[in-house]
C-alpha atoms as a PDB file:
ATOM      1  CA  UNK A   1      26.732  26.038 -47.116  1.00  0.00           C
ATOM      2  CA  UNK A   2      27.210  26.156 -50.470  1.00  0.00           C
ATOM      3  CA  UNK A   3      28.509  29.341 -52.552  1.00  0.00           C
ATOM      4  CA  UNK A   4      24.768  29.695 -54.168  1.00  0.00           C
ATOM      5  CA  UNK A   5      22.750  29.473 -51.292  1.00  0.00           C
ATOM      6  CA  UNK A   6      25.048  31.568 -49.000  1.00  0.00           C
ATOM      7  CA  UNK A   7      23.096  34.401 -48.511  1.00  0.00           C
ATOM      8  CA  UNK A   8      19.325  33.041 -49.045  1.00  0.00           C
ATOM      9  CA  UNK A   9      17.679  31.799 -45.906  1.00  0.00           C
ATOM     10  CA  UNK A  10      14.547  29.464 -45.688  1.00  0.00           C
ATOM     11  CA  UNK A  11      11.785  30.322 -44.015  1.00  0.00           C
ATOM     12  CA  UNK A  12       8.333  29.376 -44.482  1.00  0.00           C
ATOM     13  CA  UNK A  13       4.902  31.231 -44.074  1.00  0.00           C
ATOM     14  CA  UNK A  14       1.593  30.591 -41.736  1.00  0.00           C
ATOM     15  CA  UNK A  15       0.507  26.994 -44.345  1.00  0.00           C
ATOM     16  CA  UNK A  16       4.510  25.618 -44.010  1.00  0.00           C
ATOM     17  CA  UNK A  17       5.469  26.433 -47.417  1.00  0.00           C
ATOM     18  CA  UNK A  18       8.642  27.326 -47.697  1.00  0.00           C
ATOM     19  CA  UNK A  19      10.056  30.603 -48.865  1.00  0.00           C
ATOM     20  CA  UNK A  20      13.400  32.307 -49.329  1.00  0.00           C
ATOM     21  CA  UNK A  21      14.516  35.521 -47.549  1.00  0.00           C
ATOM     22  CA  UNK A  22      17.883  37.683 -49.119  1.00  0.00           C
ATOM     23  CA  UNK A  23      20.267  38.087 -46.449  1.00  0.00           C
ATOM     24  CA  UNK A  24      23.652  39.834 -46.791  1.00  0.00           C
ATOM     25  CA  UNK A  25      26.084  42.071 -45.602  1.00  0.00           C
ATOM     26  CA  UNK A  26      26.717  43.750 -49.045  1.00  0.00           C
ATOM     27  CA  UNK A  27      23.124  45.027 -49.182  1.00  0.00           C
ATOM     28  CA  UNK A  28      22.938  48.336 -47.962  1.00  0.00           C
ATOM     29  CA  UNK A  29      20.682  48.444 -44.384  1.00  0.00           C
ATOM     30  CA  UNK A  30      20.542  44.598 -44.320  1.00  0.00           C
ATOM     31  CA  UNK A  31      20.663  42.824 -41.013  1.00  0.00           C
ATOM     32  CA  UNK A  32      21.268  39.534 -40.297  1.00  0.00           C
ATOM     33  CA  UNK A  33      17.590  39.464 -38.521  1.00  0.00           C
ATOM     34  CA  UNK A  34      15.551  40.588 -41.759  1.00  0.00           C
ATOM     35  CA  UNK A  35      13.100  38.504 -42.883  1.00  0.00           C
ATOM     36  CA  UNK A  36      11.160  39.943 -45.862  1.00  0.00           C
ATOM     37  CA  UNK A  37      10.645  37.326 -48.170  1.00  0.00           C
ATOM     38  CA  UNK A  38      11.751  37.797 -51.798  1.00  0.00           C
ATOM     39  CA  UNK A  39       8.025  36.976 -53.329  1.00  0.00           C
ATOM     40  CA  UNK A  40       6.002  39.065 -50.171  1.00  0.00           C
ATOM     41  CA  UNK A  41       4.559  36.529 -48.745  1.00  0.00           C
ATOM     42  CA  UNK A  42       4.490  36.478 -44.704  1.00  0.00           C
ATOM     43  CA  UNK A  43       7.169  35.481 -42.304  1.00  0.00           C
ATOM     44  CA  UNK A  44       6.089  32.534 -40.149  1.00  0.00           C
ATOM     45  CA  UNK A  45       8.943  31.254 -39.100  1.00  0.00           C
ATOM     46  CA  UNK A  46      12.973  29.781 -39.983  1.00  0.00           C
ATOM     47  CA  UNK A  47      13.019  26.560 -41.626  1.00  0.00           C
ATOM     48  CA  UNK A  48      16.007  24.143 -42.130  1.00  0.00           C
ATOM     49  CA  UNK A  49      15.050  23.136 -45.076  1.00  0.00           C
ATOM     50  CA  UNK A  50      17.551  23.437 -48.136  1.00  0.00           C
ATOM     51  CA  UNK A  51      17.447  25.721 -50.491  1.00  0.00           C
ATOM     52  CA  UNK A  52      17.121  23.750 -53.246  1.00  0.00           C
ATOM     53  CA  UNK A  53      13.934  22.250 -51.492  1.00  0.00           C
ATOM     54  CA  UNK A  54      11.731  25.573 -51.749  1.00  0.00           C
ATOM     55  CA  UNK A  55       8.627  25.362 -52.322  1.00  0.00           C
ATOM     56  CA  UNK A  56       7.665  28.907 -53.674  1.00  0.00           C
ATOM     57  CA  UNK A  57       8.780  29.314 -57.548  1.00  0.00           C
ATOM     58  CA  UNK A  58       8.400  33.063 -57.190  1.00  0.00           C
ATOM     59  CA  UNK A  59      10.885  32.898 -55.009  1.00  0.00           C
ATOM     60  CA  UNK A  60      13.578  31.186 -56.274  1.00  0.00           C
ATOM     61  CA  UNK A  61      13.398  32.747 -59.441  1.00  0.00           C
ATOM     62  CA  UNK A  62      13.858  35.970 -57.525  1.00  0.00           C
ATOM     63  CA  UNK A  63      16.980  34.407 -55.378  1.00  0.00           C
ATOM     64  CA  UNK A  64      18.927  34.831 -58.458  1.00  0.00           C
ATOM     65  CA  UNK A  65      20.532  38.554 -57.657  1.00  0.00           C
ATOM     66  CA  UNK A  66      21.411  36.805 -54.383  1.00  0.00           C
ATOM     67  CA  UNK A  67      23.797  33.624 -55.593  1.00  0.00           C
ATOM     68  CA  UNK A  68      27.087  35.754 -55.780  1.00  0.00           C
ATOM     69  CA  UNK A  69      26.118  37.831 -52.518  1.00  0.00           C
ATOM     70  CA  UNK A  70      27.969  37.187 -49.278  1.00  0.00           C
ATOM     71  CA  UNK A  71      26.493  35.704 -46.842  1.00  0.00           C
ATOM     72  CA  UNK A  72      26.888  36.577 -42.487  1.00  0.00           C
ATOM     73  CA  UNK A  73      29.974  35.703 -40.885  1.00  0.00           C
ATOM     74  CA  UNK A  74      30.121  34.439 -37.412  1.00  0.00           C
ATOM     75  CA  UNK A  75      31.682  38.130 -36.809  1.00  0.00           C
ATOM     76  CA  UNK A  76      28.681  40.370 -37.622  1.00  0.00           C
ATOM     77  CA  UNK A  77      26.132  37.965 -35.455  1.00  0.00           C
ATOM     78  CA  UNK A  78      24.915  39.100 -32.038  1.00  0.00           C
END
């Protein structure tokens, strides 16, 4: 995983485009299980796509308060 990309997950919504979700420890209430994507549009389901393959514009131009963020270590998982 890259340093950029380490706390942004993919997901993608009910159509199969794909979406990014903020996910880190250093934001205040986040758990590793949140999926509230970063431009509102509905949680379908995890993809593995990469990061750089997103779909949604909206969405990576709001990823950008997320590149320097931590991301989950094996530690904090259930």
């Amino acid at each position: 995983m890259s340093y950029i990309t380490a706390s942004l997950l993919v997901v993608t919504d009910d159509a199969g485009t794909t979406h990014l979700v903020g996910s880190s420890p250093a934001i205040t209430g986040s758990k590793h299980t949140d999926r509230d994507v970063l431009c509102g549009a509905a949680f379908a389901s995890d993809s593995t796509a990469a990061v750089l393959d997103v779909e949604c514009g909206d969405c990576l131009l709001a990823s950008q308060p997320y590149w320097d963020l931590p991301s989950w270590s094996e530690a904090q998982l259930p």
